[in-house]
C-alpha atoms as a PDB file:
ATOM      1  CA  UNK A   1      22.049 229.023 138.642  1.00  0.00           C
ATOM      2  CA  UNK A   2      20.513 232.890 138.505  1.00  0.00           C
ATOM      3  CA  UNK A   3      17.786 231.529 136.018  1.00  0.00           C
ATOM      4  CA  UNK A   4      17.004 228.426 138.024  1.00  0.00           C
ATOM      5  CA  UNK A   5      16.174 230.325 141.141  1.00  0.00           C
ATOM      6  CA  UNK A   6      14.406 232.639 139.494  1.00  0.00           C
ATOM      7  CA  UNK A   7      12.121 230.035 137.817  1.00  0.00           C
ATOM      8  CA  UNK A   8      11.879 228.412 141.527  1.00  0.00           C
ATOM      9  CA  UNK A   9      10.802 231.675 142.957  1.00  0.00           C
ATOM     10  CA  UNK A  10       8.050 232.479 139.911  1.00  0.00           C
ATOM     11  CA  UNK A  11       6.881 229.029 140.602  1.00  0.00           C
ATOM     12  CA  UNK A  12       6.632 229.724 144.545  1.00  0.00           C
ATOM     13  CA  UNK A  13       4.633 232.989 144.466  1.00  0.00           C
ATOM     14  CA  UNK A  14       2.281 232.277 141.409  1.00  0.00           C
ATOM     15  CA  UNK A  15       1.797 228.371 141.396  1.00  0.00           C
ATOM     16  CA  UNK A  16       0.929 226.764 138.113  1.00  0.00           C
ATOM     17  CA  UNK A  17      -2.311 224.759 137.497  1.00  0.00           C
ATOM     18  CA  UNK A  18      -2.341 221.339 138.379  1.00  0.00           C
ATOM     19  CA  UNK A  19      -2.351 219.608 135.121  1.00  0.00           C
ATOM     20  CA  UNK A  20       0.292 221.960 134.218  1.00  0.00           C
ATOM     21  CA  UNK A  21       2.152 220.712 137.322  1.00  0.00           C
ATOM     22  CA  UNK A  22       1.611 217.006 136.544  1.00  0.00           C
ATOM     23  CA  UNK A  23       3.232 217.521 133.218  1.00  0.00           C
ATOM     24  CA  UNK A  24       6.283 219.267 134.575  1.00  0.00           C
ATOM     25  CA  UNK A  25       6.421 216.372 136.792  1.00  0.00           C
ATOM     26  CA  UNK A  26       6.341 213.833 134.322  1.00  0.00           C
ATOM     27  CA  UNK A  27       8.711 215.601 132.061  1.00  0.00           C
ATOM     28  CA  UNK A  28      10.974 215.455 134.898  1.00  0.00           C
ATOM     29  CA  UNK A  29      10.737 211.443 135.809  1.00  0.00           C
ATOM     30  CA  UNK A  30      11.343 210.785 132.201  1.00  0.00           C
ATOM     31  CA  UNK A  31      13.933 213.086 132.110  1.00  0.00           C
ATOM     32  CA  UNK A  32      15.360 211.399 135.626  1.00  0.00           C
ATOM     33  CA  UNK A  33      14.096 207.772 134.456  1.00  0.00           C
ATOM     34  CA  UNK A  34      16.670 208.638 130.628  1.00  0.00           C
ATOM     35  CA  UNK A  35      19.464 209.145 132.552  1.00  0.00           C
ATOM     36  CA  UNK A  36      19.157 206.077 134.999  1.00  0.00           C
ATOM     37  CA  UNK A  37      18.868 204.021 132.006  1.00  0.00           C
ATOM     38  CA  UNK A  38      21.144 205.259 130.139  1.00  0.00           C
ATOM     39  CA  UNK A  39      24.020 204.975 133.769  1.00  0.00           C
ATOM     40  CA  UNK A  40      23.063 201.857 134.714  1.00  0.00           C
ATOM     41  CA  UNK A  41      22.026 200.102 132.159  1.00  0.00           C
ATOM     42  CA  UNK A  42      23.591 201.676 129.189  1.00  0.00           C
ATOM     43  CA  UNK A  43      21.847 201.678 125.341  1.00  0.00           C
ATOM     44  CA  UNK A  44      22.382 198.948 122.682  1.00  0.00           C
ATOM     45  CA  UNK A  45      24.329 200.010 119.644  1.00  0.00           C
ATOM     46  CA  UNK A  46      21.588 200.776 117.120  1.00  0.00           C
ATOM     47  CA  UNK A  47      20.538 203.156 119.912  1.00  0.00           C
ATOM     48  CA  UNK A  48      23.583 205.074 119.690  1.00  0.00           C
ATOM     49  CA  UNK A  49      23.879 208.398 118.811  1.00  0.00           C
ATOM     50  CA  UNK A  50      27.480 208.764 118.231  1.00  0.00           C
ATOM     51  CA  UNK A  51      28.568 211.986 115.431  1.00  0.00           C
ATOM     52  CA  UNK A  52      29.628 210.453 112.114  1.00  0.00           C
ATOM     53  CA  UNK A  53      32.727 212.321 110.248  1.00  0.00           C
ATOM     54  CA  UNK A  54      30.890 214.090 107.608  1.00  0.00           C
ATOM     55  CA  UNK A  55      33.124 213.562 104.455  1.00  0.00           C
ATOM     56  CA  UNK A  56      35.083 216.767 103.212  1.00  0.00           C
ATOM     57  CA  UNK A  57      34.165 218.280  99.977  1.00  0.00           C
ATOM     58  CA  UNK A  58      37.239 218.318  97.425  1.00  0.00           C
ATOM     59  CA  UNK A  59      38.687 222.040  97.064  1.00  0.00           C
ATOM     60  CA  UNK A  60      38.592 223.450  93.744  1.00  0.00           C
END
């Protein structure tokens, strides 16, 4: 939470550019836009990314 506010506050008292801004911005409604998706409509299986059990080797 520290770093967040911090970042918030550097943003506040030296503003970045504005195509700098409108990339932050977009980064964040994809970011937003993933996780809507992803709670309300949910992913088909290929889209998965569930861990696979990585087989063990054989000890000597």
């Amino acid at each position: 939470m520290d770093r967040l506010l911090f970042f918030m506050w550097r943003l506040w008292r030296n503003p970045p550019s504005r195509r700098k801004l409108v990339v932050m911005l977009v980064a964040l409604a994809l970011a937003i836009g993933l996780v809507l998706v992803e709670r309300y409509v949910g992913w088909p299986d290929w889209m998965r990314a569930e861990r696979v059990p990585r087989p063990r080797l054989p000890s000597l």
